[in-house]
Every structure is written in structure tokens, then in C-alpha cells.
C-alpha atoms as a PDB file:
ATOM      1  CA  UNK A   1      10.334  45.946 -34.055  1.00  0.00           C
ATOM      2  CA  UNK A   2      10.799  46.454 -37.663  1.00  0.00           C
ATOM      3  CA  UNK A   3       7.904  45.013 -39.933  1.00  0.00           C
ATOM      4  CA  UNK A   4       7.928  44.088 -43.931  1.00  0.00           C
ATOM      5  CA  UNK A   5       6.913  41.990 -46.465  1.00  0.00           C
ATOM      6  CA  UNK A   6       8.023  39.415 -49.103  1.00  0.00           C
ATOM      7  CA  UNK A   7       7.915  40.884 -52.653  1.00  0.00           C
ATOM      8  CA  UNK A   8       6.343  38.148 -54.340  1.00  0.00           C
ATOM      9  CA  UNK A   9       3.140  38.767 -52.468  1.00  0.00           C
ATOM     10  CA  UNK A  10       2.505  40.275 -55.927  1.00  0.00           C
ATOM     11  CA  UNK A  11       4.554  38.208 -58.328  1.00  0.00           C
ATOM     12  CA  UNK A  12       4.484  35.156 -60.209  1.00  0.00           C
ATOM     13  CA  UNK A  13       8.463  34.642 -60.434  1.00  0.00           C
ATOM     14  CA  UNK A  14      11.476  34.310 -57.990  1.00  0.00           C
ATOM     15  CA  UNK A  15      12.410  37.302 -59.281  1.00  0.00           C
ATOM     16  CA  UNK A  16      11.528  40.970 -60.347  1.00  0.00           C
ATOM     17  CA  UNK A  17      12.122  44.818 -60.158  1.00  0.00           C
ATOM     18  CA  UNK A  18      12.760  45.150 -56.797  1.00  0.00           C
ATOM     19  CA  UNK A  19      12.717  48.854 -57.029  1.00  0.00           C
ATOM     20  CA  UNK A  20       9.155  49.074 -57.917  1.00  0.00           C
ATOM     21  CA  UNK A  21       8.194  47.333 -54.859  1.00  0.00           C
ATOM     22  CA  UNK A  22      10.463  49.078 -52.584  1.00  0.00           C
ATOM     23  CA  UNK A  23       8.886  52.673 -53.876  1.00  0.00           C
ATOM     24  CA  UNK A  24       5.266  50.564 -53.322  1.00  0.00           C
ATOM     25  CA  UNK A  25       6.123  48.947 -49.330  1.00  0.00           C
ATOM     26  CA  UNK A  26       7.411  52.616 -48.508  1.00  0.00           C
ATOM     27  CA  UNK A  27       4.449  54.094 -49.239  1.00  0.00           C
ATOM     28  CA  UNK A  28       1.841  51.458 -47.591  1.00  0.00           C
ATOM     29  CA  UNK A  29       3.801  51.800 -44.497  1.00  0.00           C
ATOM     30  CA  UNK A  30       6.459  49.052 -44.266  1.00  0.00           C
ATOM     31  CA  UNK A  31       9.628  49.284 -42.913  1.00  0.00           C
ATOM     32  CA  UNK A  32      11.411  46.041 -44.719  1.00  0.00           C
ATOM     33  CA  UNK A  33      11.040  44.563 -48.383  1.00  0.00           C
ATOM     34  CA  UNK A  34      12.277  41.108 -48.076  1.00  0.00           C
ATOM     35  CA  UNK A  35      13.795  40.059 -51.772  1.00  0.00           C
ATOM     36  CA  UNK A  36      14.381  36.766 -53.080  1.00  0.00           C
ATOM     37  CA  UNK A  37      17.979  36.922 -53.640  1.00  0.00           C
ATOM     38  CA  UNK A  38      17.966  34.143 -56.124  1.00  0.00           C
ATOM     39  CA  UNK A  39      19.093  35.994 -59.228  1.00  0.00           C
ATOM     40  CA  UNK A  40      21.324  38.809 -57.490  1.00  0.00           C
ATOM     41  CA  UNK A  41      24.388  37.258 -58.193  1.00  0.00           C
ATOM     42  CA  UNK A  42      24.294  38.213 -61.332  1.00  0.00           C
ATOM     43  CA  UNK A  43      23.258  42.153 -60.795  1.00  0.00           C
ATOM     44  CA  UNK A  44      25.473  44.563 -62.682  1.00  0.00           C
ATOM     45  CA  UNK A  45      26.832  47.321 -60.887  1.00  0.00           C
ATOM     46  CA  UNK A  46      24.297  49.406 -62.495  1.00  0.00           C
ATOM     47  CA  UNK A  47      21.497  47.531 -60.794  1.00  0.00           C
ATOM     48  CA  UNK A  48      23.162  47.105 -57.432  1.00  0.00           C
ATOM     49  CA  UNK A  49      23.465  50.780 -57.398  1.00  0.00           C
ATOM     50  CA  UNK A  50      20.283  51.758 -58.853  1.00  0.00           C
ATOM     51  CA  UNK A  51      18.634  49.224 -56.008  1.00  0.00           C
ATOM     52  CA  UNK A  52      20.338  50.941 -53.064  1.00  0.00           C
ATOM     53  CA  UNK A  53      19.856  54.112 -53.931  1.00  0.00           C
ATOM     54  CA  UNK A  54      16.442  52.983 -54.145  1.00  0.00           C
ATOM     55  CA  UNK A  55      16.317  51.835 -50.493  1.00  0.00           C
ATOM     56  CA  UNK A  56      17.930  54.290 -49.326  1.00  0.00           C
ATOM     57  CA  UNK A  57      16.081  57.320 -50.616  1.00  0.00           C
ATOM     58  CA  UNK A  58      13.134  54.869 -49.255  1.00  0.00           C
ATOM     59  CA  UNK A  59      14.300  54.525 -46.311  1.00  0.00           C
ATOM     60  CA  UNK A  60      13.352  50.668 -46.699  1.00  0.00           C
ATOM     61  CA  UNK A  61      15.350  47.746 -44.786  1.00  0.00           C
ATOM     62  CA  UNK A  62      16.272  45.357 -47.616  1.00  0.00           C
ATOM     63  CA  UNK A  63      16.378  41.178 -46.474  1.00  0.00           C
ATOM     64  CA  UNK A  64      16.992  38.358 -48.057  1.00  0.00           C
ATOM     65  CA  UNK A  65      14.673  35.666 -48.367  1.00  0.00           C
ATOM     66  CA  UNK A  66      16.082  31.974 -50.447  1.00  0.00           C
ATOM     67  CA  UNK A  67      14.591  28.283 -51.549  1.00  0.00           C
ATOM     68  CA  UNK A  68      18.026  26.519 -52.766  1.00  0.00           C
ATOM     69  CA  UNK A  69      18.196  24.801 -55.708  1.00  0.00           C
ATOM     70  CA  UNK A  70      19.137  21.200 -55.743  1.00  0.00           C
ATOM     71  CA  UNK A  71      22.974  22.788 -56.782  1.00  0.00           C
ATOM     72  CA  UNK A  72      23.101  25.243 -53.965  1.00  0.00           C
ATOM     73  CA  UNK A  73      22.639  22.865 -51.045  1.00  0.00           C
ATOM     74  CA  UNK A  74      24.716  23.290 -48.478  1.00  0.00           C
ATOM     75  CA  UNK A  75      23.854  20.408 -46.764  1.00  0.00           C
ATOM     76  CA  UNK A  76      24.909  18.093 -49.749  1.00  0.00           C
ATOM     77  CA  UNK A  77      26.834  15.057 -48.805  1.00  0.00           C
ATOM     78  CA  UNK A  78      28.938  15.439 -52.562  1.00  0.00           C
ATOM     79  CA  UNK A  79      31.600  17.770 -52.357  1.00  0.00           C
ATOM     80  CA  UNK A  80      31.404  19.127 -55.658  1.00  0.00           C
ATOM     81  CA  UNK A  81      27.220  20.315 -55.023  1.00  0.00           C
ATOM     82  CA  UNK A  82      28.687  21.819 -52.041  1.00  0.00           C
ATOM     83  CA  UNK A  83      31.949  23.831 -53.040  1.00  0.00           C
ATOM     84  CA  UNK A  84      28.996  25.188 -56.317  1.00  0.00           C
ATOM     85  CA  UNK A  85      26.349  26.121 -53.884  1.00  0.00           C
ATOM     86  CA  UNK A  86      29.585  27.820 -51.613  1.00  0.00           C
ATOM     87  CA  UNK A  87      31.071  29.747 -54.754  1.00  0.00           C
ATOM     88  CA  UNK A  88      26.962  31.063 -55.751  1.00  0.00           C
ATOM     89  CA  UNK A  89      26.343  32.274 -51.451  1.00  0.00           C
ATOM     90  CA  UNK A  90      30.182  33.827 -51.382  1.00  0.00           C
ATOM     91  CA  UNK A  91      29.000  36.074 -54.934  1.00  0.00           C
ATOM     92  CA  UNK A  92      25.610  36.528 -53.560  1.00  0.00           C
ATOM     93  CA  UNK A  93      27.115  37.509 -49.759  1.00  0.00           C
ATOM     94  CA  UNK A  94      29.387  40.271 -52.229  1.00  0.00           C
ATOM     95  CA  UNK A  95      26.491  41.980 -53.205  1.00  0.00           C
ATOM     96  CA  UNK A  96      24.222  41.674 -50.490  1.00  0.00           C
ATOM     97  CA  UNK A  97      27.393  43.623 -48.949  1.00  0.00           C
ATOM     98  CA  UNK A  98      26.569  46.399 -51.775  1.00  0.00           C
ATOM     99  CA  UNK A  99      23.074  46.588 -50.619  1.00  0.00           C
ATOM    100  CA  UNK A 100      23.594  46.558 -47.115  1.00  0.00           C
ATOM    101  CA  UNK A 101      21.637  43.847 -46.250  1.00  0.00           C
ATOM    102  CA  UNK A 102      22.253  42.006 -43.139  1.00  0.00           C
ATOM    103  CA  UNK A 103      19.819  39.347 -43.281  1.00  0.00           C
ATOM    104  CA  UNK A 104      19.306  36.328 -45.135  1.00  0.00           C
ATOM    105  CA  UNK A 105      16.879  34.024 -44.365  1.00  0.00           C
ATOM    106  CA  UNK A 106      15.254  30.167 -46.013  1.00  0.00           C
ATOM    107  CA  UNK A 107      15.718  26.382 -45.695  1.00  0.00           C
ATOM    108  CA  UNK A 108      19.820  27.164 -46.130  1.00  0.00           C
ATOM    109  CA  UNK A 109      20.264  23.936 -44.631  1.00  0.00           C
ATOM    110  CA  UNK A 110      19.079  21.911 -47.637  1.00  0.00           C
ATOM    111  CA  UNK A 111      17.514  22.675 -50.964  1.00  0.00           C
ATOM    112  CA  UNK A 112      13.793  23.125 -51.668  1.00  0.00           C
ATOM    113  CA  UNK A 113      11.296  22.044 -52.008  1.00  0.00           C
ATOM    114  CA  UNK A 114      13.125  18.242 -51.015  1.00  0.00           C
ATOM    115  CA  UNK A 115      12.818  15.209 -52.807  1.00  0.00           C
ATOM    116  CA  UNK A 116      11.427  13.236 -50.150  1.00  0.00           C
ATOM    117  CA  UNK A 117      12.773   9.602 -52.237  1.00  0.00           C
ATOM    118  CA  UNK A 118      16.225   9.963 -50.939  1.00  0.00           C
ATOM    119  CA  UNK A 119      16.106  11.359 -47.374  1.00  0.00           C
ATOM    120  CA  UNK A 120      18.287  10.091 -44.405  1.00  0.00           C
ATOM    121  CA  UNK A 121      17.915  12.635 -41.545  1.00  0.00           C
ATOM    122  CA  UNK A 122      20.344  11.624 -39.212  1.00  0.00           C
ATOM    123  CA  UNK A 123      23.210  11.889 -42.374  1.00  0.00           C
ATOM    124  CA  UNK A 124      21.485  14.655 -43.800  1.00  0.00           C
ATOM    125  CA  UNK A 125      21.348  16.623 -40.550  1.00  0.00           C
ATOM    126  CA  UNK A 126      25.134  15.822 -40.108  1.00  0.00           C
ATOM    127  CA  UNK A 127      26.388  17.201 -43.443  1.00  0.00           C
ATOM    128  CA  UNK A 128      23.838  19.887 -43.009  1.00  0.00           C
ATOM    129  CA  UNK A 129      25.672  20.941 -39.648  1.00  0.00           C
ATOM    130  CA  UNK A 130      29.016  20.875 -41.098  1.00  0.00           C
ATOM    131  CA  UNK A 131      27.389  22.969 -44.703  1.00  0.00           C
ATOM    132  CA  UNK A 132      26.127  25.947 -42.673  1.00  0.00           C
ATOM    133  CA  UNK A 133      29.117  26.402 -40.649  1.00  0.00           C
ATOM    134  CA  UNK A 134      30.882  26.708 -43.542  1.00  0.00           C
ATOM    135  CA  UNK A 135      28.225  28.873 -44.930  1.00  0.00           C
ATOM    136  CA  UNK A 136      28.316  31.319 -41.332  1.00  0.00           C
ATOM    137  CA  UNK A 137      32.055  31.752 -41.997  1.00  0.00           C
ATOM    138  CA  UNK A 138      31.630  33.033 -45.546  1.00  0.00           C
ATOM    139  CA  UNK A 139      29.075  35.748 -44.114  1.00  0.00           C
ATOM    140  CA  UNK A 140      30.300  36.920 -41.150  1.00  0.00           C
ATOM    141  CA  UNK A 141      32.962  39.414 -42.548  1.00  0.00           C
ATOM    142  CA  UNK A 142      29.663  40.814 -44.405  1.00  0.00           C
ATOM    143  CA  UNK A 143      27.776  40.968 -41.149  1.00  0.00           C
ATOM    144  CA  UNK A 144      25.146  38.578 -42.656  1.00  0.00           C
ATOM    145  CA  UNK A 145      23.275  36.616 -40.181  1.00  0.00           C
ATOM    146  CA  UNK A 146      21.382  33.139 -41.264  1.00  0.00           C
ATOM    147  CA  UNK A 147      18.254  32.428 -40.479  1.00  0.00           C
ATOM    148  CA  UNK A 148      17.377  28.607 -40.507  1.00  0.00           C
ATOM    149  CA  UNK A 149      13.918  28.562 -41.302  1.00  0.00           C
ATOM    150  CA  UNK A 150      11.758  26.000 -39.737  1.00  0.00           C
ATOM    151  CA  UNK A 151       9.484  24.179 -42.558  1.00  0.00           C
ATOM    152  CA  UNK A 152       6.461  22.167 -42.623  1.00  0.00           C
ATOM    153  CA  UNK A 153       7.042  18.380 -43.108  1.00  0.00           C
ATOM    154  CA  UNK A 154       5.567  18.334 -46.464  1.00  0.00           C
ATOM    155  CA  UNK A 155       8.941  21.058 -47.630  1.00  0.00           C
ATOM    156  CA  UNK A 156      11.686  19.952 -45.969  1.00  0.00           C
ATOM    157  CA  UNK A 157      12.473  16.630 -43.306  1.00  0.00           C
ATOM    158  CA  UNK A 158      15.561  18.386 -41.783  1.00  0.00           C
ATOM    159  CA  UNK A 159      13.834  21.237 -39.481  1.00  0.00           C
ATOM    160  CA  UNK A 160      10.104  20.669 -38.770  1.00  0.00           C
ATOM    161  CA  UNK A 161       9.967  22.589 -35.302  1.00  0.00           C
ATOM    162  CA  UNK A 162      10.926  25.161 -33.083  1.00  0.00           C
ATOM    163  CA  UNK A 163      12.475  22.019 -31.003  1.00  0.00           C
ATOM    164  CA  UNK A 164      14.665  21.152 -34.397  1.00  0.00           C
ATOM    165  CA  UNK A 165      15.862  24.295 -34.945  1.00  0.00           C
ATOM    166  CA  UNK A 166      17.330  25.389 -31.802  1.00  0.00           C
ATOM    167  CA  UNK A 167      19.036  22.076 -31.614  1.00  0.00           C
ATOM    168  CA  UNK A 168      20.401  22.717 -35.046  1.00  0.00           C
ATOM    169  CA  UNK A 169      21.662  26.314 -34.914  1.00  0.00           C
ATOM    170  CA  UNK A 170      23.112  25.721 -30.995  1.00  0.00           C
ATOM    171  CA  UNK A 171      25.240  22.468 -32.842  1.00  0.00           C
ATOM    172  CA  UNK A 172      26.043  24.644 -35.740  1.00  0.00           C
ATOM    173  CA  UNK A 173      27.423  26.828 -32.881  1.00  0.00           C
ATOM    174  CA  UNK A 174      28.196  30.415 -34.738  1.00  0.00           C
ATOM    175  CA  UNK A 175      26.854  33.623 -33.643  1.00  0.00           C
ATOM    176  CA  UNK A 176      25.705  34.415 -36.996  1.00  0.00           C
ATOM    177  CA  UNK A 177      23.152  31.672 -37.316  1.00  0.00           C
ATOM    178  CA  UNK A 178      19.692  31.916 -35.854  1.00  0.00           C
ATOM    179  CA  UNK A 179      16.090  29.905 -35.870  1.00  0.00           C
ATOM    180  CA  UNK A 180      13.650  31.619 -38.195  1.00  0.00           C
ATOM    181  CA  UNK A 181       9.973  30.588 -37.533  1.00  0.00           C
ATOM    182  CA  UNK A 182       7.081  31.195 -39.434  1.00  0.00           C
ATOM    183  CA  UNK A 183       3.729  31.192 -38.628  1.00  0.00           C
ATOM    184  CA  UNK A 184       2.307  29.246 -41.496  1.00  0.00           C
ATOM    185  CA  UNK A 185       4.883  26.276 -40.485  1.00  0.00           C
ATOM    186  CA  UNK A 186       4.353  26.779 -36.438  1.00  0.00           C
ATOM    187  CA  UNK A 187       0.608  25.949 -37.586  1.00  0.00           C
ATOM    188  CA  UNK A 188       0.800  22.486 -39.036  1.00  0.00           C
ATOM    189  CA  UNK A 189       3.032  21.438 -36.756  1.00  0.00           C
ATOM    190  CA  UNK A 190       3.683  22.881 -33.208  1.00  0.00           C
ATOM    191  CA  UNK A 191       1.635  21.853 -30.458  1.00  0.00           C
ATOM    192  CA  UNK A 192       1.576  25.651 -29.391  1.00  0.00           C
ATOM    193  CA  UNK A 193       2.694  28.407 -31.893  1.00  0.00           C
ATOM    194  CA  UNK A 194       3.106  31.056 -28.736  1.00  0.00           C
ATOM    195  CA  UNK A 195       5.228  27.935 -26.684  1.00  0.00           C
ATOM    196  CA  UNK A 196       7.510  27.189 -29.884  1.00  0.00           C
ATOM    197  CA  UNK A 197       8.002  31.231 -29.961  1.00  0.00           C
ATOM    198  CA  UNK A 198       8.972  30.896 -26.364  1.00  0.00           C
ATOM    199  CA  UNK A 199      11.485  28.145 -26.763  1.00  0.00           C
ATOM    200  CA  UNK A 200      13.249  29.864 -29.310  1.00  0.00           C
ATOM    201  CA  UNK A 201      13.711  32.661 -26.860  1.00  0.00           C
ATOM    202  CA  UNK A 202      17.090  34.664 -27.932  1.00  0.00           C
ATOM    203  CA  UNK A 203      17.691  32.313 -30.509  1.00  0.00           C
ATOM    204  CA  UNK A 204      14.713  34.245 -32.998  1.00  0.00           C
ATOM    205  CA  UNK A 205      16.423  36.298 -35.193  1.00  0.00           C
ATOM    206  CA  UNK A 206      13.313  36.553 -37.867  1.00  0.00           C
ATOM    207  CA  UNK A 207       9.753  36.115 -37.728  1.00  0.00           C
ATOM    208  CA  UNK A 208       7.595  35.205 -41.164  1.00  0.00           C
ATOM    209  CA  UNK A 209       3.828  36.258 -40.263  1.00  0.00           C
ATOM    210  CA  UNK A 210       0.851  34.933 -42.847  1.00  0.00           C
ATOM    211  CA  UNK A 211      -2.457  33.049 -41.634  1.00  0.00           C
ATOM    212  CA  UNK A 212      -2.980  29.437 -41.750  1.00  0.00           C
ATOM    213  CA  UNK A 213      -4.267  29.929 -45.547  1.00  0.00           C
ATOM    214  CA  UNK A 214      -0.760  32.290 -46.140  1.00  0.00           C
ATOM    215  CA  UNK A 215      -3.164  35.225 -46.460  1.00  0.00           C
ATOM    216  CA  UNK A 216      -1.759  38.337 -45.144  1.00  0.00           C
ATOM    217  CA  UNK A 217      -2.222  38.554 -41.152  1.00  0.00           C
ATOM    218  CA  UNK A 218      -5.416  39.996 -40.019  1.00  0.00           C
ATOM    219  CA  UNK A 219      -7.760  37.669 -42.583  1.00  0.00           C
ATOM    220  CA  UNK A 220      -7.724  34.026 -41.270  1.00  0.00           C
ATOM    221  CA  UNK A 221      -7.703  32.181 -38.035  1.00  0.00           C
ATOM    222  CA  UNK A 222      -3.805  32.517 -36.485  1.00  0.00           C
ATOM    223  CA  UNK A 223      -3.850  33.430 -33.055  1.00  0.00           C
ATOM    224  CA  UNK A 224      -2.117  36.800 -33.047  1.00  0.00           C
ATOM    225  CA  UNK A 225      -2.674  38.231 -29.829  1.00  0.00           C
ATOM    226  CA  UNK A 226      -0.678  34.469 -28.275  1.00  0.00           C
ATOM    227  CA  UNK A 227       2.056  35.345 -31.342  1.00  0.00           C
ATOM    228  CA  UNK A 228       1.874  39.129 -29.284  1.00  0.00           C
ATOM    229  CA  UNK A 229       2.353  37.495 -25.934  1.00  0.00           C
ATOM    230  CA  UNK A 230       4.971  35.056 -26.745  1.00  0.00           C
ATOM    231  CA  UNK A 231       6.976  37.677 -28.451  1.00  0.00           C
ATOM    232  CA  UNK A 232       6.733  39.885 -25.068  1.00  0.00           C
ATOM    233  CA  UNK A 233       7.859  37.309 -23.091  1.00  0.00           C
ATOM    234  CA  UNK A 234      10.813  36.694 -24.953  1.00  0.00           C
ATOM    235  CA  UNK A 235      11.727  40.340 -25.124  1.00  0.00           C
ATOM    236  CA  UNK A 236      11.561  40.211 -29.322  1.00  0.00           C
ATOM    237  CA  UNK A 237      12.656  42.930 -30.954  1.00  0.00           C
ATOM    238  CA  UNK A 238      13.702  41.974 -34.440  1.00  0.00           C
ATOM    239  CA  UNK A 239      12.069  41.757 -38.080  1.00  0.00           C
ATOM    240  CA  UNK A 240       8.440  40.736 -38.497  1.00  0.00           C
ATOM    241  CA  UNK A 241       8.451  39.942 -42.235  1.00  0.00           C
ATOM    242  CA  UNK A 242       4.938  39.096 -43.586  1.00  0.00           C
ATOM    243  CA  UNK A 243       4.765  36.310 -46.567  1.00  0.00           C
ATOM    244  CA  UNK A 244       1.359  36.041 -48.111  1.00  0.00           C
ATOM    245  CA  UNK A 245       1.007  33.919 -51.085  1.00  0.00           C
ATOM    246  CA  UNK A 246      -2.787  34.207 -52.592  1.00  0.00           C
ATOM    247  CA  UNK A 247      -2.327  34.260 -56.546  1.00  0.00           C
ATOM    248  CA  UNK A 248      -2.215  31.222 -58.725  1.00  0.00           C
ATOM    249  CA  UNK A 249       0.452  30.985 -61.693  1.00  0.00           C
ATOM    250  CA  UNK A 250       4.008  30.764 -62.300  1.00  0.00           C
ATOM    251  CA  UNK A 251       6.861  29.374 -60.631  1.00  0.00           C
ATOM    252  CA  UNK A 252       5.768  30.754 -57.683  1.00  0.00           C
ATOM    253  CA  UNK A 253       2.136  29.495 -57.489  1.00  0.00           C
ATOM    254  CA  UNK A 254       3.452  26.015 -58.590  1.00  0.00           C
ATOM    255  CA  UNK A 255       6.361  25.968 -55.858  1.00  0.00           C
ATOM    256  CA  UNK A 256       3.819  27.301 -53.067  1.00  0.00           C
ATOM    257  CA  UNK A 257       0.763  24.936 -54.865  1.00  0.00           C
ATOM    258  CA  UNK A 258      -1.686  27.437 -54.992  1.00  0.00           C
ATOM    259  CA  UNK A 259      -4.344  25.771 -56.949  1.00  0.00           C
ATOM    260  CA  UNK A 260      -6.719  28.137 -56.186  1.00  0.00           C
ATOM    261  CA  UNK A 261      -7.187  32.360 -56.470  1.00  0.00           C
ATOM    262  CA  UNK A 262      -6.951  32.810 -52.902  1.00  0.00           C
ATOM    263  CA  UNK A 263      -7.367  36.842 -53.734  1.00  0.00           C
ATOM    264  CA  UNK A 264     -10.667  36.016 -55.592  1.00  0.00           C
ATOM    265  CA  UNK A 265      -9.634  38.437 -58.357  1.00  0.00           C
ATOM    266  CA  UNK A 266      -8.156  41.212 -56.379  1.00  0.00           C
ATOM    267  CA  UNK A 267      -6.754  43.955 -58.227  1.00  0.00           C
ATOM    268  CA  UNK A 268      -3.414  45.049 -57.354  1.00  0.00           C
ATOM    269  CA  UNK A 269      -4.594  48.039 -55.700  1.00  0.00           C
ATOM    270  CA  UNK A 270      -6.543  46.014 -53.600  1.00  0.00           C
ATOM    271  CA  UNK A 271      -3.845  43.984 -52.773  1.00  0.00           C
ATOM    272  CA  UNK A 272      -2.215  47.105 -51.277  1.00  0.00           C
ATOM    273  CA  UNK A 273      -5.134  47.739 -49.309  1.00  0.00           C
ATOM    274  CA  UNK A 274      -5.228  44.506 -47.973  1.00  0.00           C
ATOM    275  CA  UNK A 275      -1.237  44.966 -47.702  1.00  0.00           C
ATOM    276  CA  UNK A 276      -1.580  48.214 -46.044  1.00  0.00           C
ATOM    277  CA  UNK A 277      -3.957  47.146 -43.803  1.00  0.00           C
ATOM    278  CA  UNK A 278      -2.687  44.079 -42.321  1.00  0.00           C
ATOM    279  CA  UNK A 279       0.587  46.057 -41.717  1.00  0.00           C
ATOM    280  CA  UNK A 280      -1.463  48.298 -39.110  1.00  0.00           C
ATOM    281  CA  UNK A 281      -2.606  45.230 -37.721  1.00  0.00           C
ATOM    282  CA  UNK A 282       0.292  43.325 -37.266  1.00  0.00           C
ATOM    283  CA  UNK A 283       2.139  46.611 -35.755  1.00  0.00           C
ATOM    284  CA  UNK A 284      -1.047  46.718 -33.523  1.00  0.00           C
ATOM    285  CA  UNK A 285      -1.028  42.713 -32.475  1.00  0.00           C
ATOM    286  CA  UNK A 286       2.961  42.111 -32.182  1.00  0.00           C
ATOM    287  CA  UNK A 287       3.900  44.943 -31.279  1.00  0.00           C
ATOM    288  CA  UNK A 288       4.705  45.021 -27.478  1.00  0.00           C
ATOM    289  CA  UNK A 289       7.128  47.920 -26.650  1.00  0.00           C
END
């Protein structure tokens, strides 16, 4: 099991130097950084390499982690939103192919966060079907898997449970597309976060940790040691990516609506302690081998 952590933990903005926080996760004892790949599209070559390198001399698992935009959902029902958000994945899938990164991981299904106004679930589930098959075809030769991340009702009406997503990704039907659950989500609204693990089963292809408040594991309320189980049972062997959101500001705060300094003026160093710390822990709860 391979454990990591989403970058903006510590930003504001979908986007930043990913190199300073790969040199930062090696050192607190991660094994992934999980990037927002929102503006890599547009990387120069100097940047792609620089970033690799990076990882490399790191030794730090790069993932992809994305919240389309209104223009990049797949699950569109008008052609022309499609074939744009299609062109932006096939240039992002190129470079993600020059960082060797295999995983990429959000609500790819729709955009986010939805406008709830103009919702039809059974159409929007169709078109969302057809989208992502498209969108598995344009990965594969880039050995990118999907994960279909599983959203609380108040982010997205398309995949609310564990139930939802394994009926989407076995009708999607590609080998490249798994469920993604998260622990913040399997909170609100599964009956049993270690049951909704279990009914994924070999479907899981990514875990998001984060307690019910989306501090880092370790400081809330979850129930890690039924997370530990469930994962056991199921034989779970993949990525454990951690994404804590506790500072107000930005595009970031404003997306995630933190209203509040969940971090109570923490310092970036302590955030890496508390970082650092909840890494050991998580290893220590989820880990089962």
C-alpha cells in the first residue's frame, strides 16, 4: 500500500510549484504527491522535465487529482462541451505520459462543483456513461486509469455512493475505469463506510482518507480501524491518498467552503507535523499486510 497526500493541503489555488511539495512529502515520509492537474496542459517542456526529475530523484509517486470545469465535462449532453473537454484530457493524458503518472482521479463524470438548477440523472447518467468511455479510450495507450470519485450529494447528483459507483464504472465497462471513494463522502452518506469499502471490493482503485471535518486522519472522529478491516477483507493494496482541507482563502477555500480556520493558525511547519504525523498513523491503521 502506497500512501500520499493532496498538495493543496497547503495551498490556496488549484495550482502551484509542485516541486516544492514533492521535495516537502519526501521528506515527511510520503510515498505519493497527488497534483491537481488542472493547469498541466499547458507545462513547457522545461517544467515537465524539471517536475520529473523532481519525482524521480524523490522517489515520489506523482497522481492526478481533477474538479472539471463546466467546459471539460465529459458527461455533457452538447457535443461541442464534449469534443473541448476531450481535446483538454487527450493534451493533459500527453503529459501526464511525460511524468509517468498512471493515475487520475475526480468527479470525471461531470463537472464540479454542479449546478444543481438543471440536473436530470437518469439523462445525465446516460451521456455520462457514453463521456467516460470515450474518455478510458483516450488513456489507455498512456496506461492511465480513471478513478470515478464518489461525491457527497451537496457536489455532485450523478455518484453519491459506493452502490452508484460500481454500477457506473461496471456499465462504463473498460478496464481502465475504477470507483474512487473517499472517506469524507462515505461519511455523509453511506450507511457503513467499512460495508461501502467492501462492496467496492476489486473495483477500488484509489482511496481519499481525511476525517469527517477533512482534517488530516488521526484528528477527528472517522472510524479507521473499520476503514483497516474493510480494506483487509477486500485484499486492498493500492494508493491511500490523504486530502485535508483546513485553511480558509482562495479558490480553494471557496470551492471546499471553508468558512472557518480549521488549522487555528497553524504555521506551515506545523502543518508538516500534523502531516507527518497522520502519515504514521494512517500506515499504522490501514495498513494490513
Amino acid at each position: 500500500m502506497k500512501h500520499g497526500i493532496y498538495y493543496a493541503y497547503w495551498e490556496s489555488e488549484w495550482a502551484a510549484d509542485y516541486k516544492y511539495y514533492v521535495e516537502k512529502v519526501a521528506r515527511l515520509g510520503f510515498d505519493i504527491l497527488e497534483i491537481g492537474v488542472g493547469p498541466i496542459a499547458d507545462y513547457s517542456q522545461t517544467e515537465i522535465k524539471e517536475l520529473r526529475k523532481c519525482a524521480d530523484d524523490n522517489g515520489i509517486i506523482l497522481t492526478g487529482g481533477y474538479g472539471p470545469t463546466f467546459n471539460h465535462n465529459m458527461g455533457s449532453s452538447d457535443p461541442k462541451i464534449k469534443a473541448e473537454a476531450l481535446d483538454w484530457y487527450k493534451r493533459t493524458f500527453d503529459v501526464m505520459g511525460e511524468l509517468d503518472m498512471h493515475w487520475l482521479g475526480g468527479a470525471l463524470y461531470s463537472y464540479w462543483p454542479v449546478d444543481f438548477s438543471t440536473v436530470n440523472k437518469p439523462e445525465d447518467w446516460k451521456y455520462s456513461v457514453e463521456g467516460v468511455r470515450e474518455l478510458a479510450d483516450a488513456a489507455k495507450p498512456y496506461g492511465i486509469d480513471l478513478g470515478m470519485e464518489v461525491i457527497n450529494r451537496f457536489e455532485t447528483h450523478v455518484l453519491n455512493t459506493s452502490e452508484e459507483g460500481v454500477e457506473f464504472v461496471k456499465e462504463v465497462d473498460k478496464d481502465n475505469v475504477k470507483v474512487m471513494l473517499d472517506t469524507f463522502h462515505m461519511n455523509i452518506e453511506e450507511v457503513s463506510i467499512g460495508d461501502a469499502i467492501r462492496h467496492a471490493g476489486n473495483l477500488l482503485g484509489h482511496l481519499h482518507t481525511g476525517e469527517c471535518n477533512r482534517m488530516v486522519p488521526g484528528k477527528g472522529r472517522m472510524p479507521w480501524r473499520e476503514i483497516g478491516d474493510a480494506l483487509k477483507d477486500i485484499e486492498y493494496d493500492g494508493n491511500v491518498v490523504m486530502e485535508p482541507f483546513v485553511r480558509m482563502g482562495g479558490q480553494v477555500g471557496s470551492d471546499i467552503k471553508i468558512w472557518r480556520d480549521i488549522s487555528r493558525g497553524a504555521s506551515e511547519a506545523e502543518l508538516d507535523a500534523d502531516a507527518k504525523r497522520s502519515v504514521e498513523f494512517q500506515r499504522y491503521m490501514l495498513d494490513w499486510k
